[in-house]
N, C-alpha and C. Protein backbone atom coordinates (compact mmCIF):
# COMPACT_ATOMS: atom_id res chain seq x y z
N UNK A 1 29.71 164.21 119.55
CA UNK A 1 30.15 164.43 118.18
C UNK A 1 29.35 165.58 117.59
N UNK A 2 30.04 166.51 117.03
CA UNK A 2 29.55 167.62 115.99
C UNK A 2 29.38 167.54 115.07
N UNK A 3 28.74 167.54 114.10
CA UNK A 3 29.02 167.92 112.66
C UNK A 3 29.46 169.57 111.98
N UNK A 4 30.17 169.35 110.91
CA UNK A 4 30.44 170.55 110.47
C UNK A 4 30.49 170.85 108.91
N UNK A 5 29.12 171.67 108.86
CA UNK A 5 29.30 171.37 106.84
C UNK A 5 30.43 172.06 106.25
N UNK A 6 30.94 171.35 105.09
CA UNK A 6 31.50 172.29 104.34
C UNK A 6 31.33 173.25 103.14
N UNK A 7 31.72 174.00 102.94
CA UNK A 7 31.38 174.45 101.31
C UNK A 7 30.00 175.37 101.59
N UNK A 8 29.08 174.98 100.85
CA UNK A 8 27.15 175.48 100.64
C UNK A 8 26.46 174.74 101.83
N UNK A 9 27.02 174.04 101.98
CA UNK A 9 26.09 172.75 102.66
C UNK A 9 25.34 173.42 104.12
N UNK A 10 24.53 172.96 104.92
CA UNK A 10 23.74 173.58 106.06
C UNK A 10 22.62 172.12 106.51
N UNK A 11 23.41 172.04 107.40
CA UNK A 11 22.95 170.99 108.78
C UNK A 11 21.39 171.35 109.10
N UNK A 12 20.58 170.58 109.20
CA UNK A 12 19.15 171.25 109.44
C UNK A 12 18.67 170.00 110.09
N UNK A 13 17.71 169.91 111.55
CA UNK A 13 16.83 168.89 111.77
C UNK A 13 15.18 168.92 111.82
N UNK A 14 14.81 168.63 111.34
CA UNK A 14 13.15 168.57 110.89
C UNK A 14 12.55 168.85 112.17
N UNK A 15 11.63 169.74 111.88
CA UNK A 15 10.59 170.20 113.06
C UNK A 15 9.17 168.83 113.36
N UNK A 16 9.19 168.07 114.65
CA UNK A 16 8.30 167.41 114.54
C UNK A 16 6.42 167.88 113.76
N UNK A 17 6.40 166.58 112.94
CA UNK A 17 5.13 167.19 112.69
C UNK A 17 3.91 166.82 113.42
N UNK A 18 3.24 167.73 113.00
CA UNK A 18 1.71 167.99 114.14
C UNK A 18 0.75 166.40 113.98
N UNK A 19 0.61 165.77 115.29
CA UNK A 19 -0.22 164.76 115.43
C UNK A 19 -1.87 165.15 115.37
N UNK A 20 -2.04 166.04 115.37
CA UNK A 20 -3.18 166.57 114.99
C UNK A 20 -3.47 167.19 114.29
N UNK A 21 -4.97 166.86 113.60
CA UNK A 21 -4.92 168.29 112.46
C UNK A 21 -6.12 169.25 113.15
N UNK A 22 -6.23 170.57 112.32
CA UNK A 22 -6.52 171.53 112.95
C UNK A 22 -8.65 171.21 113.59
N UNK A 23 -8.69 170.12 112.80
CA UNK A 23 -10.49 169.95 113.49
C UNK A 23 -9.90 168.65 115.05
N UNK A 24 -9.03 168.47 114.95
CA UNK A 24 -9.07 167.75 116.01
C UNK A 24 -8.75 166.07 115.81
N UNK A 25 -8.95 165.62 114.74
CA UNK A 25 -7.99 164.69 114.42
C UNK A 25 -6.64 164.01 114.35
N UNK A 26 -6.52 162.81 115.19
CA UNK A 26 -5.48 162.43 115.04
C UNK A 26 -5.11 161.48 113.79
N UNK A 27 -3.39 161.73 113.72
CA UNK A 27 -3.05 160.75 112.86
C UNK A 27 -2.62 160.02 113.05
N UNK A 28 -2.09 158.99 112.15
CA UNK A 28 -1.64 158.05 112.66
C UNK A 28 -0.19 158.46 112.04
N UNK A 29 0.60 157.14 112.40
CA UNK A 29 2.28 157.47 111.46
C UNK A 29 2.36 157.45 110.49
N UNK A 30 1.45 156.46 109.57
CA UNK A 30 1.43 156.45 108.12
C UNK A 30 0.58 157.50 107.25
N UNK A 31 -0.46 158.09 107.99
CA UNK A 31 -1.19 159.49 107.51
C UNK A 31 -0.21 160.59 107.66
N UNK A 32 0.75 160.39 108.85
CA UNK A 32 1.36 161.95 108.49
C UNK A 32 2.72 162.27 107.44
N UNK A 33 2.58 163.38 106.77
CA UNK A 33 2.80 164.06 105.95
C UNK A 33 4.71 164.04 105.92
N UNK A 34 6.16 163.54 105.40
CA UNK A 34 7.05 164.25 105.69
C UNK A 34 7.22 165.88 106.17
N UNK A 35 7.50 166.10 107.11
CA UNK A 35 7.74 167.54 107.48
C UNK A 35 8.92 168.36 106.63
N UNK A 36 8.35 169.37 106.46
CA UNK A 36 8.86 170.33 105.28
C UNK A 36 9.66 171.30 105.83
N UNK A 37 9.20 171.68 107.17
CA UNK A 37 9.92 173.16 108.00
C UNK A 37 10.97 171.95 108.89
N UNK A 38 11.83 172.99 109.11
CA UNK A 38 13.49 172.51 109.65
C UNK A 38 13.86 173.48 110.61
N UNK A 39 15.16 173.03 111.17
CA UNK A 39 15.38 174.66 112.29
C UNK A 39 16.84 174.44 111.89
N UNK A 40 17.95 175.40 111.39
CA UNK A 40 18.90 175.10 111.23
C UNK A 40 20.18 174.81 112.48
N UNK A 41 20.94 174.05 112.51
CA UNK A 41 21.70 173.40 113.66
C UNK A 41 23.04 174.00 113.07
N UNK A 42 23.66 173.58 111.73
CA UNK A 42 24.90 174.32 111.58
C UNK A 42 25.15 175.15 110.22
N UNK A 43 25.85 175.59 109.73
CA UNK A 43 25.74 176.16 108.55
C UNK A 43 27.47 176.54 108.11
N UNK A 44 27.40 176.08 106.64
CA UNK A 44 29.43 176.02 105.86
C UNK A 44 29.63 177.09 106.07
N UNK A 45 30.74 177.44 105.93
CA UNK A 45 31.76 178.80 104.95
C UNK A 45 30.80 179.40 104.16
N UNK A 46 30.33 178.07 102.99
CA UNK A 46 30.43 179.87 101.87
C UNK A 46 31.47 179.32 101.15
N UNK A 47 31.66 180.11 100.14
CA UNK A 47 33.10 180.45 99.48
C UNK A 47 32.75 180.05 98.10
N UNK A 48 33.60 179.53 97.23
CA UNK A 48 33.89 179.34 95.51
C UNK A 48 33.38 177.69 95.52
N UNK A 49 32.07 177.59 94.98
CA UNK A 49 31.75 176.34 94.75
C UNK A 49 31.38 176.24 93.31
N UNK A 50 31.28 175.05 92.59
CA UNK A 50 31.46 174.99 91.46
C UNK A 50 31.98 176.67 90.55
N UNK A 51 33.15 177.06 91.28
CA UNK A 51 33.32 178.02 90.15
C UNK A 51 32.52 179.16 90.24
N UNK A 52 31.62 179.02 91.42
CA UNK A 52 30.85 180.91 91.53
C UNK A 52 31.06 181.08 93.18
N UNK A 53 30.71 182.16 93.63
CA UNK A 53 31.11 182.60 94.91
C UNK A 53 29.56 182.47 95.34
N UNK A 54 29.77 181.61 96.58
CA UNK A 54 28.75 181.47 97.63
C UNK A 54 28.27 181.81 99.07
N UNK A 55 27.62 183.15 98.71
CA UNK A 55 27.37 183.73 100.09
C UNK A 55 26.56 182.96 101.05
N UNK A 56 26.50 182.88 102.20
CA UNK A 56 25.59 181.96 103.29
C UNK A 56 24.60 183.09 103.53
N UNK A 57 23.00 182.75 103.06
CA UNK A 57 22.21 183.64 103.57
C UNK A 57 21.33 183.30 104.72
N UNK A 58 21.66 181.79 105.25
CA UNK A 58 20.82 181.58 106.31
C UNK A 58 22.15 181.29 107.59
N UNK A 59 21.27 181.19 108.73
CA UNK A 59 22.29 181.70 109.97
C UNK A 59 21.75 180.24 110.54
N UNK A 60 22.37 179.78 111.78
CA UNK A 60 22.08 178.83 113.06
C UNK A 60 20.56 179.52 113.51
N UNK A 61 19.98 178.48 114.09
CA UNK A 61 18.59 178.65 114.55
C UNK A 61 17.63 179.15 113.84
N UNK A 62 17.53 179.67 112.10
CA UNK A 62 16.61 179.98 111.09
C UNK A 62 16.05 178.61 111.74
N UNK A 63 14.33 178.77 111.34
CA UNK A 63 13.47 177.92 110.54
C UNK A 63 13.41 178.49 109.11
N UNK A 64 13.66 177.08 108.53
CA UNK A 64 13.44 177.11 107.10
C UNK A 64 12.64 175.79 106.75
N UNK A 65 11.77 175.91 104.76
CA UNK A 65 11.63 175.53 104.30
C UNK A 65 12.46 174.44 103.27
N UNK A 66 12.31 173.46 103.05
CA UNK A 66 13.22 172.44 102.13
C UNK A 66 12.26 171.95 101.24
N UNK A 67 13.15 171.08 100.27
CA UNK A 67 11.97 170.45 99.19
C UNK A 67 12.09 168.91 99.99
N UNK A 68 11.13 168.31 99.54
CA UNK A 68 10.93 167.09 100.00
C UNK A 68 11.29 166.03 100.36
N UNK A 69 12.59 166.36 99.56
CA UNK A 69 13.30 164.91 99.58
C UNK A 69 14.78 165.56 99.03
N UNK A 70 15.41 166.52 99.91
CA UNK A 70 16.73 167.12 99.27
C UNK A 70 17.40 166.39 100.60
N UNK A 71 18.97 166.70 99.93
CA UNK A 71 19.71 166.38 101.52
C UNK A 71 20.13 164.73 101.53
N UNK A 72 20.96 164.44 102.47
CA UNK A 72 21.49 163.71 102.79
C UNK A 72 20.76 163.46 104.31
N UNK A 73 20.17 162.29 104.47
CA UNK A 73 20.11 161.71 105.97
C UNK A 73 21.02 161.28 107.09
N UNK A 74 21.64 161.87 108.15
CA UNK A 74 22.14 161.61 108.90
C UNK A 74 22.10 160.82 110.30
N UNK A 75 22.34 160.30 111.24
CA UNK A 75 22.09 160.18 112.66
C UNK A 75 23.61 160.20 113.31
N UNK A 76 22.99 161.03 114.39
CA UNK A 76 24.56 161.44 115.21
C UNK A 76 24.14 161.37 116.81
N UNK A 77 24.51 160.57 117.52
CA UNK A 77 23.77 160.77 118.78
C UNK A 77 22.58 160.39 118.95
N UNK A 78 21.62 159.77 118.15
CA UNK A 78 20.64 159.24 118.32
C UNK A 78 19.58 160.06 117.80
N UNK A 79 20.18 161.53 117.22
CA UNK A 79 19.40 162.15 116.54
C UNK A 79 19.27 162.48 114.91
N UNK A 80 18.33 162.80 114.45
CA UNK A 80 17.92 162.38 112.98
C UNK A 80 18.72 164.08 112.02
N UNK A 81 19.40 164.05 111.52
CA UNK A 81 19.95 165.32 110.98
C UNK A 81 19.46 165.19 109.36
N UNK A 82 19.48 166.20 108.91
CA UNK A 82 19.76 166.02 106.77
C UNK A 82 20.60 167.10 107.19
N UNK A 83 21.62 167.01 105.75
CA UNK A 83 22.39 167.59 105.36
C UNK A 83 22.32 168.18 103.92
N UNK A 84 21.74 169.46 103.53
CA UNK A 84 20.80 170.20 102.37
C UNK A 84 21.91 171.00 101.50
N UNK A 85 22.00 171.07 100.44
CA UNK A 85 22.94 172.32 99.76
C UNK A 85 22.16 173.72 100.24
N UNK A 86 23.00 174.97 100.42
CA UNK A 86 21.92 175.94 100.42
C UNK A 86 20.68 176.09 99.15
N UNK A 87 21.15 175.76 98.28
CA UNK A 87 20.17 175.89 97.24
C UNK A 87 18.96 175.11 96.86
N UNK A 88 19.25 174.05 97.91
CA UNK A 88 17.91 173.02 98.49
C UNK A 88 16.57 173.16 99.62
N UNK A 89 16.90 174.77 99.82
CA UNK A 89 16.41 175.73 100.94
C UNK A 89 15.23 176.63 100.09
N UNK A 90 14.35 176.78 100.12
CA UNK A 90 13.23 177.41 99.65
C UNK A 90 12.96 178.50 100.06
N UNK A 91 13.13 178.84 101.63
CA UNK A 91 12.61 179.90 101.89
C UNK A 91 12.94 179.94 103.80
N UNK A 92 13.03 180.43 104.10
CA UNK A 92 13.28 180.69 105.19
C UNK A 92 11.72 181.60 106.19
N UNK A 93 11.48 180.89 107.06
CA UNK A 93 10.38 181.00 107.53
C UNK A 93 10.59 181.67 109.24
N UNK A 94 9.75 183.29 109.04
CA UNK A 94 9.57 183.56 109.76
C UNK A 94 8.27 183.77 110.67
């Protein structure tokens, strides 16, 4: 099964986060942090959403930034998806 956004919308799955921190510490599951960086999987049209024209400025395979808690949670295949408006996208990380 595929998914396919429509409209603004852009498919993204969270980049695992780091079990370690940078002195060498591990965490546990409840110390670590929701992960913020994403890698994008699919991405809409575009087009006339609420009444303004919506260009797509991010592509398949960006890493990007999200806010914390945007999006819709998915599972498809046993894997964990959100589903973000583009405008729930912060920044795109190169």
């Amino acid at each position: 099964m595929t998914i396919k956004p429509l409209a603004d919308r852009v498919v993204i799955k969270m980049v695992e986060a780091e079990e370690t921190t940078k002195s060498g510490i591990i965490l546990t599951g409840s110390a670590k942090e929701k992960p913020e960086v994403a890698e994008v999987i699919a991405v809409g049209p575009g087009g006339m959403v609420d009444g303004k024209e919506v260009k797509m400025l991010v592509k398949v395979g960006d890493k990007v930034l999200t806010s914390k808690y945007a999006g819709t949670e998915v599972k498809v295949d046993g894997t964990q998806y959100t589903i973000v408006r583009q405008s729930d996208i912060l920044a795109i990380v190169e």
